[in-house]
Protein backbone atom coordinates (compact mmCIF):
# COMPACT_ATOMS: atom_id res chain seq x y z
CA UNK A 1 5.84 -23.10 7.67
CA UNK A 2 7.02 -24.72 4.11
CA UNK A 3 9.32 -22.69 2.75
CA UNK A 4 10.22 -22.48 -0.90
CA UNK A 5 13.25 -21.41 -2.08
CA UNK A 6 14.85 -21.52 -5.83
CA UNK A 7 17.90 -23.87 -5.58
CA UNK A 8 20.79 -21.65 -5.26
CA UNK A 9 19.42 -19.15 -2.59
CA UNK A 10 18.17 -22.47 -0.69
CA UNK A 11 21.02 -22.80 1.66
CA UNK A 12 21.04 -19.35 3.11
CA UNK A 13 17.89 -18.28 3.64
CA UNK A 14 17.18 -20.41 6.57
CA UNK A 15 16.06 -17.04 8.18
CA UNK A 16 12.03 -17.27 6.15
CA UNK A 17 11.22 -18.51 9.07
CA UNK A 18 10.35 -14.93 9.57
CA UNK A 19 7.29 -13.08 9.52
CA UNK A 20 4.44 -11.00 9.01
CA UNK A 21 1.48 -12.91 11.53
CA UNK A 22 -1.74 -11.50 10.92
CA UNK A 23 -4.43 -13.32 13.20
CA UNK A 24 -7.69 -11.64 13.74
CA UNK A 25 -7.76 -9.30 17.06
CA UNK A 26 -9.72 -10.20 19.64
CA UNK A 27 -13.75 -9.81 19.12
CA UNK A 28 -15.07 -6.19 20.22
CA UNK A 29 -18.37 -4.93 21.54
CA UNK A 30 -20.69 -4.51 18.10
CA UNK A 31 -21.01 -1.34 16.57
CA UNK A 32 -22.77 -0.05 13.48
CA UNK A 33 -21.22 0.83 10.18
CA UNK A 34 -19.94 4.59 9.90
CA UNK A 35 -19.61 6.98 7.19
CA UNK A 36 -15.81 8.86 7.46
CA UNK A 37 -17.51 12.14 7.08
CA UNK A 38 -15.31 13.12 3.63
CA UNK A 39 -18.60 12.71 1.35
CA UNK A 40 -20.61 15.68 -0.02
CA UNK A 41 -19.09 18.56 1.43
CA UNK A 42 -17.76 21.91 -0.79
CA UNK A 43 -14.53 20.96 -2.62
CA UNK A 44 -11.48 22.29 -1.19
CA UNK A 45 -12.83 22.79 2.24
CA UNK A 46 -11.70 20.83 5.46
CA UNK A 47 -14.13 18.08 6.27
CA UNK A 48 -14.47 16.77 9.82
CA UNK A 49 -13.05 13.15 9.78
CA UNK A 50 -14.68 10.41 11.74
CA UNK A 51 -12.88 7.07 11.91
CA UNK A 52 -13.04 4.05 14.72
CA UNK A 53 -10.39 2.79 17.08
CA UNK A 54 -8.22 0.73 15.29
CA UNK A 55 -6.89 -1.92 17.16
CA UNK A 56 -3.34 -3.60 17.39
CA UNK A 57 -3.24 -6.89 15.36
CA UNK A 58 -1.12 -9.66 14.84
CA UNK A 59 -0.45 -12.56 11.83
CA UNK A 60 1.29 -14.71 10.03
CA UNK A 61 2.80 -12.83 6.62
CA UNK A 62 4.96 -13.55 3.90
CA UNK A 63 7.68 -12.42 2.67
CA UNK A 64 8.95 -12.53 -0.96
CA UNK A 65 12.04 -11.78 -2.52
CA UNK A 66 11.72 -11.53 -6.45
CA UNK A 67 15.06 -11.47 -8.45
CA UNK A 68 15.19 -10.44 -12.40
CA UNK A 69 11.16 -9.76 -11.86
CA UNK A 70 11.00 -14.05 -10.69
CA UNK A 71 9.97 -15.10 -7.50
CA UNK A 72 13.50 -16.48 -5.77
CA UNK A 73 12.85 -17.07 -2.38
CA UNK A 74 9.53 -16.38 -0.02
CA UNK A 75 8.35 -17.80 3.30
CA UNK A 76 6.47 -17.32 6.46
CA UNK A 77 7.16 -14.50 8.83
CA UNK A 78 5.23 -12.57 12.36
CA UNK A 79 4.40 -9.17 12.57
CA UNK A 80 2.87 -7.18 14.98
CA UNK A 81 1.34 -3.93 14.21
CA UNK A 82 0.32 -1.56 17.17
CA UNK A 83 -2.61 0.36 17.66
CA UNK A 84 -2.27 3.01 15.58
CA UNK A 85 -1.62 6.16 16.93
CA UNK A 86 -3.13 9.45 15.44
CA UNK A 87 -0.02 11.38 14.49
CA UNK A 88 1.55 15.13 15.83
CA UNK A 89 3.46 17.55 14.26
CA UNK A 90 6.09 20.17 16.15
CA UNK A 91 3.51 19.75 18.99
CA UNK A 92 0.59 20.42 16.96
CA UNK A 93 -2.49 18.83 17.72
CA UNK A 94 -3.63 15.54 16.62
CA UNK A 95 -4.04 15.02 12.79
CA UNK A 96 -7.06 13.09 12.55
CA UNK A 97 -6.43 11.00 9.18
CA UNK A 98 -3.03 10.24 10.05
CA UNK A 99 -1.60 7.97 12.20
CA UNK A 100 1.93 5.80 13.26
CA UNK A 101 1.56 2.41 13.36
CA UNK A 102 4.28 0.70 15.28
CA UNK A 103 5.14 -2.69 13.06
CA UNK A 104 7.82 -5.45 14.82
CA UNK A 105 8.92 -8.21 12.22
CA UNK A 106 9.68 -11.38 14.47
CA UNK A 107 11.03 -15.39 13.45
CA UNK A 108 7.60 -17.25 14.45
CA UNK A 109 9.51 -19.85 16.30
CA UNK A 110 9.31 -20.52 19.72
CA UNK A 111 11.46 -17.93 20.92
CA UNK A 112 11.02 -15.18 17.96
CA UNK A 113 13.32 -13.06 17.32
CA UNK A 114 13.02 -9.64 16.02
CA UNK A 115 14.57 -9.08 12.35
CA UNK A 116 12.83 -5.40 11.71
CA UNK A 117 11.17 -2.85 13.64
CA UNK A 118 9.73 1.41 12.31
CA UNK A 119 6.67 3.37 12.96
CA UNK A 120 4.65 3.05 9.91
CA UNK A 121 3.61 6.86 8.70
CA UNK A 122 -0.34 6.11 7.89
CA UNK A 123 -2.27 8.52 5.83
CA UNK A 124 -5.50 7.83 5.80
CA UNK A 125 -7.01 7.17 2.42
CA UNK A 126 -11.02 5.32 1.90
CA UNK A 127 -14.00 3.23 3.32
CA UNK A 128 -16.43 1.33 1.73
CA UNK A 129 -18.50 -1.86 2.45
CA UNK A 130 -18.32 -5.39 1.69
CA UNK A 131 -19.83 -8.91 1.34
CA UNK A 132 -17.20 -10.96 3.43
CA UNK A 133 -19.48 -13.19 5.40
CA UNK A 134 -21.89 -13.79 2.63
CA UNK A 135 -20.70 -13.29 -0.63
CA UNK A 136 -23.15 -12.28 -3.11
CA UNK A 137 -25.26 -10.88 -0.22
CA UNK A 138 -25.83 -7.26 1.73
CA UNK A 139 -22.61 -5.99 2.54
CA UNK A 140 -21.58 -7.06 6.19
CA UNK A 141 -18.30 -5.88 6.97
CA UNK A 142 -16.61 -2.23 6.40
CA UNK A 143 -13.28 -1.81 5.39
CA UNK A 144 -10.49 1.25 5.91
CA UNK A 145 -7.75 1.86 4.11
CA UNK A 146 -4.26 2.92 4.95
CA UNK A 147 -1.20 4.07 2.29
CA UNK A 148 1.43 3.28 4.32
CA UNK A 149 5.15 3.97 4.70
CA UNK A 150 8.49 4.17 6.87
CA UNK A 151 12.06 3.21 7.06
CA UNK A 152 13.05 -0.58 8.19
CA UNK A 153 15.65 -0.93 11.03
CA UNK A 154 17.29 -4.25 10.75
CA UNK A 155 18.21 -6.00 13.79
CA UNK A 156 21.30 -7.16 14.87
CA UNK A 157 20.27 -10.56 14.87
CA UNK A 158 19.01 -9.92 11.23
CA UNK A 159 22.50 -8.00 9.96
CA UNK A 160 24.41 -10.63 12.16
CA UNK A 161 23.35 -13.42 10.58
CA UNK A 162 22.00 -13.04 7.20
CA UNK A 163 23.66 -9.53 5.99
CA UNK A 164 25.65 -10.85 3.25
CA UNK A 165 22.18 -12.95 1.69
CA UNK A 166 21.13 -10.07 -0.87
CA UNK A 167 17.09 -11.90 -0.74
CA UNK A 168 17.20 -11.41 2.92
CA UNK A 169 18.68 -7.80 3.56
CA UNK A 170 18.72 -5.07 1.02
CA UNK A 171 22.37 -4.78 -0.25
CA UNK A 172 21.71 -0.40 0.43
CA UNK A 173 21.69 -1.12 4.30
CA UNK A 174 25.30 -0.66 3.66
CA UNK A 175 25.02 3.18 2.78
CA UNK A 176 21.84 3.35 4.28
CA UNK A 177 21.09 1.13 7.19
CA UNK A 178 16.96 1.71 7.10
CA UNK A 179 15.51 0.86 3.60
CA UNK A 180 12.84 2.61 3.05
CA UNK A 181 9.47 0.63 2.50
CA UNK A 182 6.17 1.70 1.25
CA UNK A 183 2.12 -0.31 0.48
CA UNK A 184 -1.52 -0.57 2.72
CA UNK A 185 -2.87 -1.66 5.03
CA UNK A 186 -6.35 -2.24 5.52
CA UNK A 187 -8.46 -2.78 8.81
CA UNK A 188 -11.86 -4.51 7.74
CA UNK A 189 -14.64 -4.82 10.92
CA UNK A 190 -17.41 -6.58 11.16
CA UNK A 191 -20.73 -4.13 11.27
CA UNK A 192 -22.52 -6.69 13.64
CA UNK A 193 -19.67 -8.45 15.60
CA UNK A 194 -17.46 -5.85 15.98
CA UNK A 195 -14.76 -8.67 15.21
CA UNK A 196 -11.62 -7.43 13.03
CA UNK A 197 -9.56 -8.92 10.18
CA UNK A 198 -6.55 -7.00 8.37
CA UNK A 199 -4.34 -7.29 5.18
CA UNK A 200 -1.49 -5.51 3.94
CA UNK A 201 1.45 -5.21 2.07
CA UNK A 202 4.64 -3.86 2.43
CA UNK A 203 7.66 -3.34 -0.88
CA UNK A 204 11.80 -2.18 -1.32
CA UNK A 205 11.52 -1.88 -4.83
CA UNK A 206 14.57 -2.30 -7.07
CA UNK A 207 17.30 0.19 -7.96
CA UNK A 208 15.57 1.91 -10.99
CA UNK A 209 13.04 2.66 -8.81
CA UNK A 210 14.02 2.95 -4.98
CA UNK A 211 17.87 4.30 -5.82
CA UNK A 212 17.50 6.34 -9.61
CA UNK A 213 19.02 9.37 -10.32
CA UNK A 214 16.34 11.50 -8.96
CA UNK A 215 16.06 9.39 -5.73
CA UNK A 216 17.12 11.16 -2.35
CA UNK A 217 18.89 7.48 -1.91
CA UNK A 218 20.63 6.97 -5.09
CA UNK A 219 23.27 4.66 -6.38
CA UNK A 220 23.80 0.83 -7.22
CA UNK A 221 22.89 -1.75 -4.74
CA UNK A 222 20.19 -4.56 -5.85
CA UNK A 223 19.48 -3.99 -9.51
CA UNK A 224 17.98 -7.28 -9.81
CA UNK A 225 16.05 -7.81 -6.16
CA UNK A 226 13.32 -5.96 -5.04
CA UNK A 227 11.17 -7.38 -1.44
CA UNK A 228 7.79 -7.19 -0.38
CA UNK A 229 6.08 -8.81 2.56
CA UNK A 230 2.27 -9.23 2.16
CA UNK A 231 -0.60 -10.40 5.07
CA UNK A 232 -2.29 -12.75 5.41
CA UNK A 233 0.04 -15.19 4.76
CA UNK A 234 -2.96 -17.81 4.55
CA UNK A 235 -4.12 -18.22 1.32
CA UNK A 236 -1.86 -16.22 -0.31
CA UNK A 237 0.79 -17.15 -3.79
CA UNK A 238 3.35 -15.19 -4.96
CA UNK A 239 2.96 -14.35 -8.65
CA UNK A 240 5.18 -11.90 -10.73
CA UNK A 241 3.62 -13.17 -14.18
CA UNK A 242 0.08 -13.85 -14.42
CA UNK A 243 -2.06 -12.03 -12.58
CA UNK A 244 -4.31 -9.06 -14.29
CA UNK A 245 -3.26 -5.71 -13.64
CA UNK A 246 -5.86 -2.78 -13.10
CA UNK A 247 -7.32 -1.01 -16.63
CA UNK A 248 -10.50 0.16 -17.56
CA UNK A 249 -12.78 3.10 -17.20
CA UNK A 250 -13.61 5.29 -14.76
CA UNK A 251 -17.51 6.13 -14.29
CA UNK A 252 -19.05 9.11 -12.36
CA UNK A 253 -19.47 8.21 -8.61
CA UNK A 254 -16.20 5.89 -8.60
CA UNK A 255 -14.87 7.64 -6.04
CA UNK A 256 -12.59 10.64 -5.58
CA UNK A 257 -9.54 12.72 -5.30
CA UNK A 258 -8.63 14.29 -2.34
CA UNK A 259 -6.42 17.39 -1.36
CA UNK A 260 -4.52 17.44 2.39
CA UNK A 261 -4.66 21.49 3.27
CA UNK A 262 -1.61 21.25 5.07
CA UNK A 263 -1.83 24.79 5.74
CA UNK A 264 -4.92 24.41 7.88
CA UNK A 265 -3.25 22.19 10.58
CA UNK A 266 -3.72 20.16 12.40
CA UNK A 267 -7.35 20.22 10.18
CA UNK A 268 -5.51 19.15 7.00
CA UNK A 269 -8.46 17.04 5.48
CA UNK A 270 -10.57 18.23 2.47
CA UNK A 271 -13.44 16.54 1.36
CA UNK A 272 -13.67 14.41 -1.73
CA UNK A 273 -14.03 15.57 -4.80
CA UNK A 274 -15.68 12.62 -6.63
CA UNK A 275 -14.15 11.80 -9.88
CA UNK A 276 -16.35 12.27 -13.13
CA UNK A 277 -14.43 10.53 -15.92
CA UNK A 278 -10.41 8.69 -16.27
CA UNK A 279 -9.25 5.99 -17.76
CA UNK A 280 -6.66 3.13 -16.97
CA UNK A 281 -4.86 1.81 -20.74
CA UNK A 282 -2.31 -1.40 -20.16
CA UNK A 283 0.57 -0.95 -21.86
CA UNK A 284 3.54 -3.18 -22.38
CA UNK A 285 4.67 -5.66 -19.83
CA UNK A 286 8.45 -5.02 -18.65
CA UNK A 287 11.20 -5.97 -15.99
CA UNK A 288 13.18 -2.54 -14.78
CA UNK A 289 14.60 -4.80 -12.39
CA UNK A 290 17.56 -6.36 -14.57
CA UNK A 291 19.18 -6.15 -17.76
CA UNK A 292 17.05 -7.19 -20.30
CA UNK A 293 16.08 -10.48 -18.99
CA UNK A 294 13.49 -12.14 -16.81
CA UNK A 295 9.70 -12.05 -15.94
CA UNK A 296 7.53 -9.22 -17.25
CA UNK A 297 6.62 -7.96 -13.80
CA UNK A 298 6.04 -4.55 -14.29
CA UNK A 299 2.43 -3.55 -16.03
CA UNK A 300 3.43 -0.04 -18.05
CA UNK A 301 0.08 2.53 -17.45
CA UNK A 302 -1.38 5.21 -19.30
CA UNK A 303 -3.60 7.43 -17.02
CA UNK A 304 -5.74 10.07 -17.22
CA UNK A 305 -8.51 11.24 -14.80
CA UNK A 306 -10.40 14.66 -13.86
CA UNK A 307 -12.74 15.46 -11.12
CA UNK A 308 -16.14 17.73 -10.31
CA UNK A 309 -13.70 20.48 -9.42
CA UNK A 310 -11.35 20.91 -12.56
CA UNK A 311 -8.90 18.72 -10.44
CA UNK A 312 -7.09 16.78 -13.25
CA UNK A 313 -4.16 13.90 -13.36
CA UNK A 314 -2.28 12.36 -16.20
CA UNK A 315 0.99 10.49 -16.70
CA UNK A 316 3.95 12.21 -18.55
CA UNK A 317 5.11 10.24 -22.18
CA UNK A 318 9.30 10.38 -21.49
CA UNK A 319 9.09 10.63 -17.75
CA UNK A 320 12.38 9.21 -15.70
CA UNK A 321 10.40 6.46 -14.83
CA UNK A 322 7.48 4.20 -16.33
CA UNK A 323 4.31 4.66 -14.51
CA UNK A 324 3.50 0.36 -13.56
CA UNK A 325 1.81 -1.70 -11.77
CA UNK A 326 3.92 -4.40 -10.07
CA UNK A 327 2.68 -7.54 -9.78
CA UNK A 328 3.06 -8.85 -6.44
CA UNK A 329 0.69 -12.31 -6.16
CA UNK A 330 -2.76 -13.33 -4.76
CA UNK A 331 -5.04 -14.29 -1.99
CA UNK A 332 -7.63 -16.88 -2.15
CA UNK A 333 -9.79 -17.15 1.22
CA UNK A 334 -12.76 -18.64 1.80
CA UNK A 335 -15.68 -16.82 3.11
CA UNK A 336 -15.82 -14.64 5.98
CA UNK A 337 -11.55 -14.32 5.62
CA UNK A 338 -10.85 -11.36 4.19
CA UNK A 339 -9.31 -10.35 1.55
CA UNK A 340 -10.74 -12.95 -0.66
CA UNK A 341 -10.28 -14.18 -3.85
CA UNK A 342 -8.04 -11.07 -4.91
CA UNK A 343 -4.62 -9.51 -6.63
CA UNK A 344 -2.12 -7.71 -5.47
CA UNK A 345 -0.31 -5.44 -7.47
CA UNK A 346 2.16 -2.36 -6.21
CA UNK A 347 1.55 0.80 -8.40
CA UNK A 348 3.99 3.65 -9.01
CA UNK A 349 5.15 6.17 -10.87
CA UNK A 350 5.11 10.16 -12.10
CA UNK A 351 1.60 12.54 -12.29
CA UNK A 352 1.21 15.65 -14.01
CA UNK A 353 -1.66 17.16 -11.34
CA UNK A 354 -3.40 19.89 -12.51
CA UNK A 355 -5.23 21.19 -8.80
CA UNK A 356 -8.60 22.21 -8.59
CA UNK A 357 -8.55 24.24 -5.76
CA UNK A 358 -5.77 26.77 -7.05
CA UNK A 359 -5.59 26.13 -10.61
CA UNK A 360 -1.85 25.25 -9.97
CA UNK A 361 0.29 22.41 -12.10
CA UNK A 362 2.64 20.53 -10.26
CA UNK A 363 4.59 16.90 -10.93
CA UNK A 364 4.11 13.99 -8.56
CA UNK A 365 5.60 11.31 -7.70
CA UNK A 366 2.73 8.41 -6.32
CA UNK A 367 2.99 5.43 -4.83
CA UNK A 368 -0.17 2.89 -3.45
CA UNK A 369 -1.83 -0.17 -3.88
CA UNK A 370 -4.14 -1.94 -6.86
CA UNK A 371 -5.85 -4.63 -5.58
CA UNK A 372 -7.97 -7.00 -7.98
CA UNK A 373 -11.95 -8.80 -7.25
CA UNK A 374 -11.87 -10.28 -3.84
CA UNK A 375 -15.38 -9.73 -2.02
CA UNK A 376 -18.48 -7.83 -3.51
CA UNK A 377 -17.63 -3.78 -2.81
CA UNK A 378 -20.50 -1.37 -2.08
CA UNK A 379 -20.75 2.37 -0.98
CA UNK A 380 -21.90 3.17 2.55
CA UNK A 381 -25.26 3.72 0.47
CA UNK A 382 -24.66 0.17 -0.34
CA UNK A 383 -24.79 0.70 -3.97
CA UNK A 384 -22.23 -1.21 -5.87
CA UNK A 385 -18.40 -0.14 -6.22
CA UNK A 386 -16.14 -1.54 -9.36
CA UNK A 387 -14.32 -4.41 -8.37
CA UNK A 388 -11.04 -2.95 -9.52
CA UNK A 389 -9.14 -1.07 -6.43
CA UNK A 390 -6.67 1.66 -7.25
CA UNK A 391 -5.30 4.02 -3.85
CA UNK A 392 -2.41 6.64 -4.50
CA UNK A 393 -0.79 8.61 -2.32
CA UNK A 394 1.80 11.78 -3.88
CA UNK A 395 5.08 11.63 -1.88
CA UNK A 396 6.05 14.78 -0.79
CA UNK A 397 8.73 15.97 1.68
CA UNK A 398 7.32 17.81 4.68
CA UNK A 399 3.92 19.93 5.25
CA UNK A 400 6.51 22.76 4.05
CA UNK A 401 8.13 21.40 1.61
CA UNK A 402 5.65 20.06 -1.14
CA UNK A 403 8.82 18.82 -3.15
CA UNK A 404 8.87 14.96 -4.48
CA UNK A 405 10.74 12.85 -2.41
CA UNK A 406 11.89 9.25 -3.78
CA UNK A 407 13.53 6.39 -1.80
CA UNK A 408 13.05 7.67 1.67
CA UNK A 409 10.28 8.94 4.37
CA UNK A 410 7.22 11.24 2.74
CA UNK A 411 3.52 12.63 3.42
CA UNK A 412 0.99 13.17 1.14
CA UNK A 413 -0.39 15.98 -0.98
CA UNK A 414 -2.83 14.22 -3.07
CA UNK A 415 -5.32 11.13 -2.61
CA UNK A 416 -6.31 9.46 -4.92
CA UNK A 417 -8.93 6.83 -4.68
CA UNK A 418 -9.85 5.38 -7.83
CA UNK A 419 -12.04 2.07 -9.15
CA UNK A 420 -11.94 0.63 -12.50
CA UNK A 421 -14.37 -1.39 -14.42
């Protein structure tokens, strides 16, 4: 469990002997690869969602604390993320694409000891295929993905010990004891085996993001830090300078934008509408997260995008915020490990969404996941997918309030799911 720590955070962050442990869960009975049932249906109609049993799952993760857009401090940590549980609402039926995932943040020491504990909102966002036994064969393993998010309880171990170490604990658990933390997760299975692997990632950005003037948590706490745990912890370097954001092109049949009709409930899922052109320019590299100085972590974006059904997205020119991609670091696993060889970057940021089922213009707020190569991606027609991973989710207050929400709990309007090549 090496830890590595820049020299003057060294003696008080003893505590990265925490963590996010992500071991494979135990083999299952095999089962064939399934279609989720969103494809080829009328836009802006409620599909009927099928997804598997996702099982609880434990591993080694990593946490990393970046400071002025640098890497300062990062080490091992344990999770352990329950089974997720399809989610309720006022008593409602089940809502079959979203679930709460119970996640526990242990030491991984002999006696661990728990440093963070929430129930993980999970709105359901993509499947595909992939080549993670063989790579550069037939795609052998399917993969689900999650946008994730929920507020962090410390512990009182945690606040007890290492409150006053600004890497360790957010300096806002002062006015607001659960900082709010938002990424992925995704559940990949084995078609033959059954057998499951998982990886994810979890961020507090910095104050010009997570506490701005339009946040519901505003103020001054950690303009320099922002934190981000990431799983598996194997194979995996943190890297806030080098690694290539997401850009390029979006072709016909790269997947889709999707609507939640909250007003159906508990039924809330539409299908896809597949996306028909969009592209992804790279802009200037910047750190938000100090004054001037530091790493470039933060890729600026310039997006545009439109689907089958008059559905349309851009980003604003002068909005509050930059729309970026963060760079977070990267995995490289051998074969039959997943993720792969692949980047990680956190992507956020303000939409102007133009909807195709009601004509309507609203601006949102999105936050998700870009994630970089890693294993061969294919439909569930097994034709090939771009290798360049893009999943948004708007965040948006309650089912009756569509309102953008910043810095604290949210559900989803829009889905976006997007590749690049």
């Amino acid at each position: 469990m090496g830890i590595r720590l820049a020299a003057r955070r060294a003696a008080s962050i003893t505590y990265l002997a925490l963590v996010v442990c992500f071991l494979a869960a135990p083999r299952a009975s095999a089962q064939n690869c399934m279609p989720d049932g969103l494809q080829g249906g009328t836009c802006c109609q409620p599909a009927t969602i099928t997804l598997p049993v996702f099982p609880a799952v434990t591993d080694r993760a990593h946490f990393v604390c970046f400071e002025t857009c640098d890497v300062r401090a990062e080490g091992d940590v344990c999770i352990q993320l329950g089974a997720p549980r399809v989610a309720h609402l006022h008593n409602q039926p089940p809502i079959p694409s979203i679930y709460l995932i119970r996640l526990t943040i242990q030491t991984c020491s002999l006696n661990p000891r728990d440093v963070w504990n929430t129930n993980l909102r999970a709105q359901y966002s993509r499947n595909w295929l992939a080549a993670v036994e063989t790579p550069g064969g037939p795609p052998d393993t399917e993969v689900w993905r999650f946008l994730v998010n929920g507020n962090l309880a410390p512990s009182a171990f945690l606040t007890q010990h290492f409150g006053r170490n600004r890497c360790v604990v957010p300096p806002c658990v002062s006015q607001f004891p659960k900082p709010h933390f938002w990424g992925y997760i995704d559940y990949a299975r084995n078609c033959a085996t059954g057998e499951w692997q998982a990886s994810m990632a979890l961020q507090h950005d910095c104050d010009a993001y997570e506490h701005n003037g339009s946040s519901d948590r505003p103020g001054t706490f950690h303009r320099d830090d922002s934190y981000a745990f990431v799983a598996p912890a194997a194979g995996f370097t943190a890297n806030s300078a080098t690694i290539p954001a997401a850009a390029g092109h979006v072709f016909q049949d790269q997947d889709a934008i999707r609507k939640n009709l909250w007003a159906s409930l508990p039924n809330i899922t539409a299908h896809e509408e597949p996306l028909v052109s969009g592209n992804w320019v790279q802009g200037a590299s910047t750190c938000p997260c100090s004054a001037g100085v530091g790493t470039r972590q933060d890729v600026q974006m310039t997006v545009i995008g439109a689907g089958e059904c008059n559905t349309q997205f851009q980003t604003i020119g002068g909005a509050p915020v930059p729309f970026v991609q963060k760079r977070i670091g990267q995995w490289s696993t051998g074969p039959g490990r997943y993720p792969g060889n692949q980047s990680l970057l956190m992507v956020e940021g303000v939409l102007q969404v133009i909807d195709g089922c009601t004509s309507g213009g609203t601006v949102e707020y999105v936050k998700g996941v870009a994630t970089v190569g890693g294993y061969q991606a294919f439909r569930l027609s097994q034709s090939p997918l771009a290798s360049q991973f893009v999943d948004l989710g708007s965040a948006n207050r309650s089912p009756t309030n569509r309102l953008t929400v910043v810095g604290a709990k949210y559900i989803s309007n829009f889905i976006f799911n997007i590749n690049l090549q």
